[in-house]
Protein backbone atom coordinates (compact mmCIF):
# COMPACT_ATOMS: atom_id res chain seq x y z
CA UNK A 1 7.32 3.09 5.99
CA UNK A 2 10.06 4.99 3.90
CA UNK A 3 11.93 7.54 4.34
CA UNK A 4 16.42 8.70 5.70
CA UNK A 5 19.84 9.65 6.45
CA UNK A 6 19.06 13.10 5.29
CA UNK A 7 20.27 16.08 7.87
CA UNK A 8 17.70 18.05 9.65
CA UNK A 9 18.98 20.84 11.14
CA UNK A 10 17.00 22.62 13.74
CA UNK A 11 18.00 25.85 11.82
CA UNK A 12 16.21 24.76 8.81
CA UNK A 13 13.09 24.03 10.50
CA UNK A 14 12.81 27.13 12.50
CA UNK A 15 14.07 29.21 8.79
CA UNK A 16 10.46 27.04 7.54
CA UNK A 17 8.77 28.51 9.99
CA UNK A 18 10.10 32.12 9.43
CA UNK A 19 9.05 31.69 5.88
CA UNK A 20 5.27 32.03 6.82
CA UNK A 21 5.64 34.01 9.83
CA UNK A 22 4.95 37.45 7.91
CA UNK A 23 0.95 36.45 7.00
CA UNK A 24 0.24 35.59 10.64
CA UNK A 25 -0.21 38.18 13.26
CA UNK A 26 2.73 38.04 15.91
CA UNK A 27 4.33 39.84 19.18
CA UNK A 28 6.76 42.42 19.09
CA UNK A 29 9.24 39.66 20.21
CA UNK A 30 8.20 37.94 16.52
CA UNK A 31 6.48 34.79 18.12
CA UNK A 32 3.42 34.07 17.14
CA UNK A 33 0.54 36.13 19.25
CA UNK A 34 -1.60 34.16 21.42
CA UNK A 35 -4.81 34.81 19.62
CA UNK A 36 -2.79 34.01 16.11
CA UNK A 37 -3.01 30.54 17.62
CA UNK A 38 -6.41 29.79 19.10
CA UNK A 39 -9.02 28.03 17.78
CA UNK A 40 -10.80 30.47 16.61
CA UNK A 41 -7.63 32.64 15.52
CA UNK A 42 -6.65 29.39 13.39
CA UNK A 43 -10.27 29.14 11.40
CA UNK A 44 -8.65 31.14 8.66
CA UNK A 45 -6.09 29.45 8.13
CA UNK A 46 -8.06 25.80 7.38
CA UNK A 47 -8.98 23.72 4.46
CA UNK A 48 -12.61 23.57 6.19
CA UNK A 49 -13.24 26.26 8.86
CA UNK A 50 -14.84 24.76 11.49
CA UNK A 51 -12.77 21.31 10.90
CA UNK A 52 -9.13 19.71 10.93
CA UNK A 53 -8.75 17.90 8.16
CA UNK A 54 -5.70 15.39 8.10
CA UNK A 55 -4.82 13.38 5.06
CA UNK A 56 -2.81 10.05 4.72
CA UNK A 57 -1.94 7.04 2.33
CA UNK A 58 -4.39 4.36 1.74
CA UNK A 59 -3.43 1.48 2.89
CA UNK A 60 -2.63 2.95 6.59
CA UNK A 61 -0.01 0.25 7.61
CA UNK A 62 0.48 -0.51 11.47
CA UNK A 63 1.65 0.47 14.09
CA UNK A 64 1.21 4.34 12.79
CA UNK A 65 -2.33 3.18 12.33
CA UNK A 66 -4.72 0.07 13.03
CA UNK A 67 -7.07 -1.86 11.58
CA UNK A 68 -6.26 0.51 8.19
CA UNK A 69 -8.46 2.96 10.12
CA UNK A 70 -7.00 5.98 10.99
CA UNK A 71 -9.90 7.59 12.29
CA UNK A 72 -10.19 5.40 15.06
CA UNK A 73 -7.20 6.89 17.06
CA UNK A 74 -5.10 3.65 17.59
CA UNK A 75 -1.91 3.39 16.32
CA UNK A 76 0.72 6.09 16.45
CA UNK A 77 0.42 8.47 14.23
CA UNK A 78 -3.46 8.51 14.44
CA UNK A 79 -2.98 9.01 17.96
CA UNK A 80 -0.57 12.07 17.84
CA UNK A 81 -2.99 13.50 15.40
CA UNK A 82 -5.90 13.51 17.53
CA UNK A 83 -3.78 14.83 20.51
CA UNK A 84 -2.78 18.05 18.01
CA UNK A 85 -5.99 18.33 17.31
CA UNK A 86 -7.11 18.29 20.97
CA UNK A 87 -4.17 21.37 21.62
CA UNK A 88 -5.85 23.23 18.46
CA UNK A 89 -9.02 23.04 20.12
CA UNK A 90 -10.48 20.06 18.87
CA UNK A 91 -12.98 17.82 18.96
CA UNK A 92 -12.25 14.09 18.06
CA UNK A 93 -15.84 14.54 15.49
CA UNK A 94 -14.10 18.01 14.04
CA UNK A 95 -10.98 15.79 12.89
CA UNK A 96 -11.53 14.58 9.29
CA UNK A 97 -9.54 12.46 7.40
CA UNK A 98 -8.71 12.86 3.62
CA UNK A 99 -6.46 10.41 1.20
CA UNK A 100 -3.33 11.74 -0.11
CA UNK A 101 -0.76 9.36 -1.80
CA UNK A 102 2.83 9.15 -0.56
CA UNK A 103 4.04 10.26 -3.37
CA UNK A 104 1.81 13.15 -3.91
CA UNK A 105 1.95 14.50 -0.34
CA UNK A 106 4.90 16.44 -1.16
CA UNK A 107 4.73 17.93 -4.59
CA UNK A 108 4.38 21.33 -4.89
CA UNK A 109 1.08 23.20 -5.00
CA UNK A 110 -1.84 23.67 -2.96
CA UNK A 111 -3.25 20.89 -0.30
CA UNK A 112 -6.45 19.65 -0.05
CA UNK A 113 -5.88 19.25 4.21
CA UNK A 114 -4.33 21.48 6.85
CA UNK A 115 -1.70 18.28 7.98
CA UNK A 116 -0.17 15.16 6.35
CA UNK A 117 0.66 12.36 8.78
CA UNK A 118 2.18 9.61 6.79
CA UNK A 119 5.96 8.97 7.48
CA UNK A 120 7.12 11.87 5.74
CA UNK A 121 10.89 12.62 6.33
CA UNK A 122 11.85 16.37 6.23
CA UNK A 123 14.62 16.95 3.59
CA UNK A 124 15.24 20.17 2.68
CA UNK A 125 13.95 19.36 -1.11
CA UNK A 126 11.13 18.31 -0.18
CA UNK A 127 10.74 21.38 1.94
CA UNK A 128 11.26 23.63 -1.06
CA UNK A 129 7.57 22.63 -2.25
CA UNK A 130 6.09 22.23 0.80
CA UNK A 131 6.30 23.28 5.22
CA UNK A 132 7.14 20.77 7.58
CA UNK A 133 6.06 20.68 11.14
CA UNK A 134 8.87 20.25 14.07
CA UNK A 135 9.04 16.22 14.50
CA UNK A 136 6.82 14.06 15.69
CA UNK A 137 9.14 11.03 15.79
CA UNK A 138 12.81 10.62 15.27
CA UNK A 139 13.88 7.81 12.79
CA UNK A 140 16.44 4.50 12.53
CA UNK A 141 16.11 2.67 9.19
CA UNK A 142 16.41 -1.00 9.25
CA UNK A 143 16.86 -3.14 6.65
CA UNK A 144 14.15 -6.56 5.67
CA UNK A 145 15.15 -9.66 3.83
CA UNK A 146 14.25 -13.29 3.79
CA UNK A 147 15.32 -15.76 6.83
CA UNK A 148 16.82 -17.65 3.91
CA UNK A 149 18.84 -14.68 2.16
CA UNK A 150 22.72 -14.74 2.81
CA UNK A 151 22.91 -11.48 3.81
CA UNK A 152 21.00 -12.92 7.34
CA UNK A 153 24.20 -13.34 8.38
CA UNK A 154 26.57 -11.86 6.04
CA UNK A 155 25.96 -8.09 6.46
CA UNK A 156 29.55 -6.15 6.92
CA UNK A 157 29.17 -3.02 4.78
CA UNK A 158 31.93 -4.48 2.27
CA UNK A 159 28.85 -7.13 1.93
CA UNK A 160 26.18 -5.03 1.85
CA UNK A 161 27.08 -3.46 -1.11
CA UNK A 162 26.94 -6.64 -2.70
CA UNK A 163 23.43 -7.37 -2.96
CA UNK A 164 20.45 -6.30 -5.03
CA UNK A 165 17.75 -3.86 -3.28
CA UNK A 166 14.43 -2.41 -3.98
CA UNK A 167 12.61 0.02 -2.72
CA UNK A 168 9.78 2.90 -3.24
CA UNK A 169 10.11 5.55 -5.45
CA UNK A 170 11.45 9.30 -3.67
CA UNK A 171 11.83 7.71 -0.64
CA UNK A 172 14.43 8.86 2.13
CA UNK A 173 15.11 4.45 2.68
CA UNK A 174 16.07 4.53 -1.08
CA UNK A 175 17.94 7.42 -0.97
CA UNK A 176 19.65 6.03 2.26
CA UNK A 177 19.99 2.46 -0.09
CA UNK A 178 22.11 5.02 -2.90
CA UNK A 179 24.37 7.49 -0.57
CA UNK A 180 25.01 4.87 2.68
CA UNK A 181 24.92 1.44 1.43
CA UNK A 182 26.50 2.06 -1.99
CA UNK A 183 25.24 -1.13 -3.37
CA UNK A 184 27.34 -1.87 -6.76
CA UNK A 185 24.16 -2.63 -8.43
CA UNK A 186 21.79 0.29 -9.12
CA UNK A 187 18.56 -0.31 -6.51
CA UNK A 188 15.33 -1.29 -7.95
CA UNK A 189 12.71 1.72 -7.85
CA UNK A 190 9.00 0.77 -7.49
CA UNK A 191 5.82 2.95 -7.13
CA UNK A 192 4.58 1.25 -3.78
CA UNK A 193 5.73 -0.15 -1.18
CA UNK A 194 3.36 -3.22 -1.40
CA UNK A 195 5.07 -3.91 -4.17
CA UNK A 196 8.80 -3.45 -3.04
CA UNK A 197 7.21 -6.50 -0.89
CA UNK A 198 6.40 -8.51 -3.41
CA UNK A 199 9.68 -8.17 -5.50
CA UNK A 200 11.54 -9.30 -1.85
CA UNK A 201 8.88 -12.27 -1.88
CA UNK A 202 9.45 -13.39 -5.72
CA UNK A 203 13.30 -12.71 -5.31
CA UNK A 204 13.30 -10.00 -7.70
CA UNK A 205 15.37 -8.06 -4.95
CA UNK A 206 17.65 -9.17 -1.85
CA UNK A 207 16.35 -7.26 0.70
CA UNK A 208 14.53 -4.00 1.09
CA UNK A 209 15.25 -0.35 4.00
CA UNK A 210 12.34 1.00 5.41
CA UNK A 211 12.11 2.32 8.61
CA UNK A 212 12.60 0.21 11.66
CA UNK A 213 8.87 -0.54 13.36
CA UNK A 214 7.44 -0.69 10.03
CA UNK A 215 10.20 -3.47 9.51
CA UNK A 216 9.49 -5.36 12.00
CA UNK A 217 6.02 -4.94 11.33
CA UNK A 218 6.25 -6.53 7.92
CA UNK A 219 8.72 -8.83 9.05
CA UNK A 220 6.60 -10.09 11.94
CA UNK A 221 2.78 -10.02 9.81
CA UNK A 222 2.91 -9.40 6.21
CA UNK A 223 5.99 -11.24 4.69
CA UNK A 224 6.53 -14.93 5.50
CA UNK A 225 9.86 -16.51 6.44
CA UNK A 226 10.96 -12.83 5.92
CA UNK A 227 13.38 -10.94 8.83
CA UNK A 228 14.36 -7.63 10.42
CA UNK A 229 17.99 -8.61 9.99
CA UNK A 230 18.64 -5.16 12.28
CA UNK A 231 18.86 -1.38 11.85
CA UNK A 232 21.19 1.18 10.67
CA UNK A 233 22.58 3.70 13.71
CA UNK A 234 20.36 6.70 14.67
CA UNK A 235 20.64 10.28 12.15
CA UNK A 236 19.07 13.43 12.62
CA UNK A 237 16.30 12.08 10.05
CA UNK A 238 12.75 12.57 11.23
CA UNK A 239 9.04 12.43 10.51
CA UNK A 240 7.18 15.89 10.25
CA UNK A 241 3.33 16.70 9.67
CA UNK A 242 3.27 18.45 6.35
CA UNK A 243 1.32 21.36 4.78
CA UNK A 244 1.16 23.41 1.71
CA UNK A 245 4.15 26.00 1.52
CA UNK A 246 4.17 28.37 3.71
CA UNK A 247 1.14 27.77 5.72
CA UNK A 248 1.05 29.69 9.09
CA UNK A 249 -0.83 26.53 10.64
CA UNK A 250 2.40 25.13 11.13
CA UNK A 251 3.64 27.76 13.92
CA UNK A 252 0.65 26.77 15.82
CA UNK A 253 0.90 23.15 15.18
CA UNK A 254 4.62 23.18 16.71
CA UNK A 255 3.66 25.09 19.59
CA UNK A 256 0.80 21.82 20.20
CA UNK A 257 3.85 19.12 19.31
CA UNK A 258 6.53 21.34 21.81
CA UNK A 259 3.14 21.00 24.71
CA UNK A 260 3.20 17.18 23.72
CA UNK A 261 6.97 16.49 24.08
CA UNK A 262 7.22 18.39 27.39
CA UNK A 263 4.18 16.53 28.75
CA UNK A 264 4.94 13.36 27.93
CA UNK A 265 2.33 12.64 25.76
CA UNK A 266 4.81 11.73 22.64
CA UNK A 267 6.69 9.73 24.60
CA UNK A 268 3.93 7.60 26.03
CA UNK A 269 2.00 6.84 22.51
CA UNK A 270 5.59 5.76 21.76
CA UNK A 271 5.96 3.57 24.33
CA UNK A 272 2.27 2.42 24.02
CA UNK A 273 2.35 1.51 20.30
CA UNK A 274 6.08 1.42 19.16
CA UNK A 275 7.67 0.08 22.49
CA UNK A 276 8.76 -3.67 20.60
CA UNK A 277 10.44 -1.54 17.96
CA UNK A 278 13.03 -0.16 20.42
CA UNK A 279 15.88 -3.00 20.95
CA UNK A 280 17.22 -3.87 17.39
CA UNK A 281 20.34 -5.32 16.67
CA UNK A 282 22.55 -2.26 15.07
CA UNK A 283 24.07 -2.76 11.31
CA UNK A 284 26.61 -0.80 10.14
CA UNK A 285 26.59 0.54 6.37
């Protein structure tokens, strides 16, 4: 739902990791040891020993979740939480699941959960208040309007910039609305992204980025005679499970997402739940 554009070097994910490597136990080789990483070496390090408790935005908007039920393992990112879980050791009744606003998830301080899983783009401000874990999806932004908006069929980027836009507050699809599109009107900044909706469906805005399955999503169910009028070419942007700063959870957590991209398991839920986001018409900003 919101968030891009914004580098993400490898380097400054593995120099987050680094940053809590010298409170967890490790090899002479400076990985993490084995038993650093069990489920039993990992009790320590929770919010609830004995438990995994994950935290997200209320509502949970498909396809990351379904039903607004995130307990219930459908949808993405529900999914790939469970199947962390499972690689930490476990069960699907050990996984709780906490609320945690957007906008909250990634000011500074401690975290009532171990893990975040709520479209959060890693930017390297954000990572100055809080760890990020290695991605869990890579992301295109896409931009929504109405069927009957002009810039349908009138987006070059000398015409992009010439409409109004919306869009939720410290966002990385606002940001991407400032630095890429350059509109020459100053976006409109709202608190939610239900209501960035409503300002497209009153006309208060032109058209609104988010990323691109939740676009289609609302485009599809939640906005009538409203459009995915395409999305903006692939970045190094990407979504990351977030915990407090400096957490050593997060070495063990990218160990379970490296086991889940080299078995396939990452790119099955994708294909299972995101597969009718992946052909989009390409826009150019």
């Amino acid at each position: 739902m919101r968030r891009i554009a914004l580098a993400v070097p490898l380097a400054l994910a593995a120099a987050g990791l680094a940053a809590c490597g010298s409170s967890s136990p490790s090899t002479s080789s400076g990985a993490p040891a084995a038993a650093h990483c069990s489920y039993s070496g990992i009790q320590k390090y929770l919010y609830t020993k004995g438990a995994l408790t994950v935290a997200t935005d209320k509502p949970a908007y498909s396809p990351w979740f379904e039903d607004n039920n995130p307990s219930n393992g459908k949808g993405y990112e529900s999914a790939v939480a469970y199947a962390v879980a499972k690689q930490l050791g476990f069960k699907p009744s050990q996984v709780h699941w906490a609320y945690e606003p957007f906008n909250d998830s990634y000011a500074p301080g401690p975290k009532k959960f171990d893990f975040d899983i709520n479209e959060i783009s890693y930017t390297a401000q954000r990572a100055t208040a809080v760890s990020f874990s290695e991605s869990y999806y890579n992301v295109t932004q896409a931009l929504v309007a109405l069927k009957s908006s002009a810039i349908v069929t009138k987006h070059s980027p000398a015409q992009l910039k010439t409409y109004i836009y919306g869009d939720q507050v410290g966002t990385t699809s606002l940001a991407f609305i400032t630095t890429q599109i350059q509109p020459t009107q100053t976006p409109k900044v709202y608190q939610t992204l239900n209501v960035v909706k409503e300002a497209l469906q009153t006309h208060q805005i032109e058209a609104f980025v988010t990323d691109t399955p939740t676009a289609q999503y609302i485009s599809a169910d939640q906005i009538p005679h409203s459009v995915m009028v395409g999305q903006f070419p692939s970045s190094t942007e990407h979504y990351g499970l977030l915990f407090t700063k400096g957490n050593p959870l997060v070495s063990c957590v990218n160990k379970a997402i490296t086991t889940l991209t080299k078995n396939g398991t990452l790119a099955a839920l994708q294909k299972k739940y995101l597969k009718i986001y992946t052909t989009v018409p390409t826009l150019q900003p």
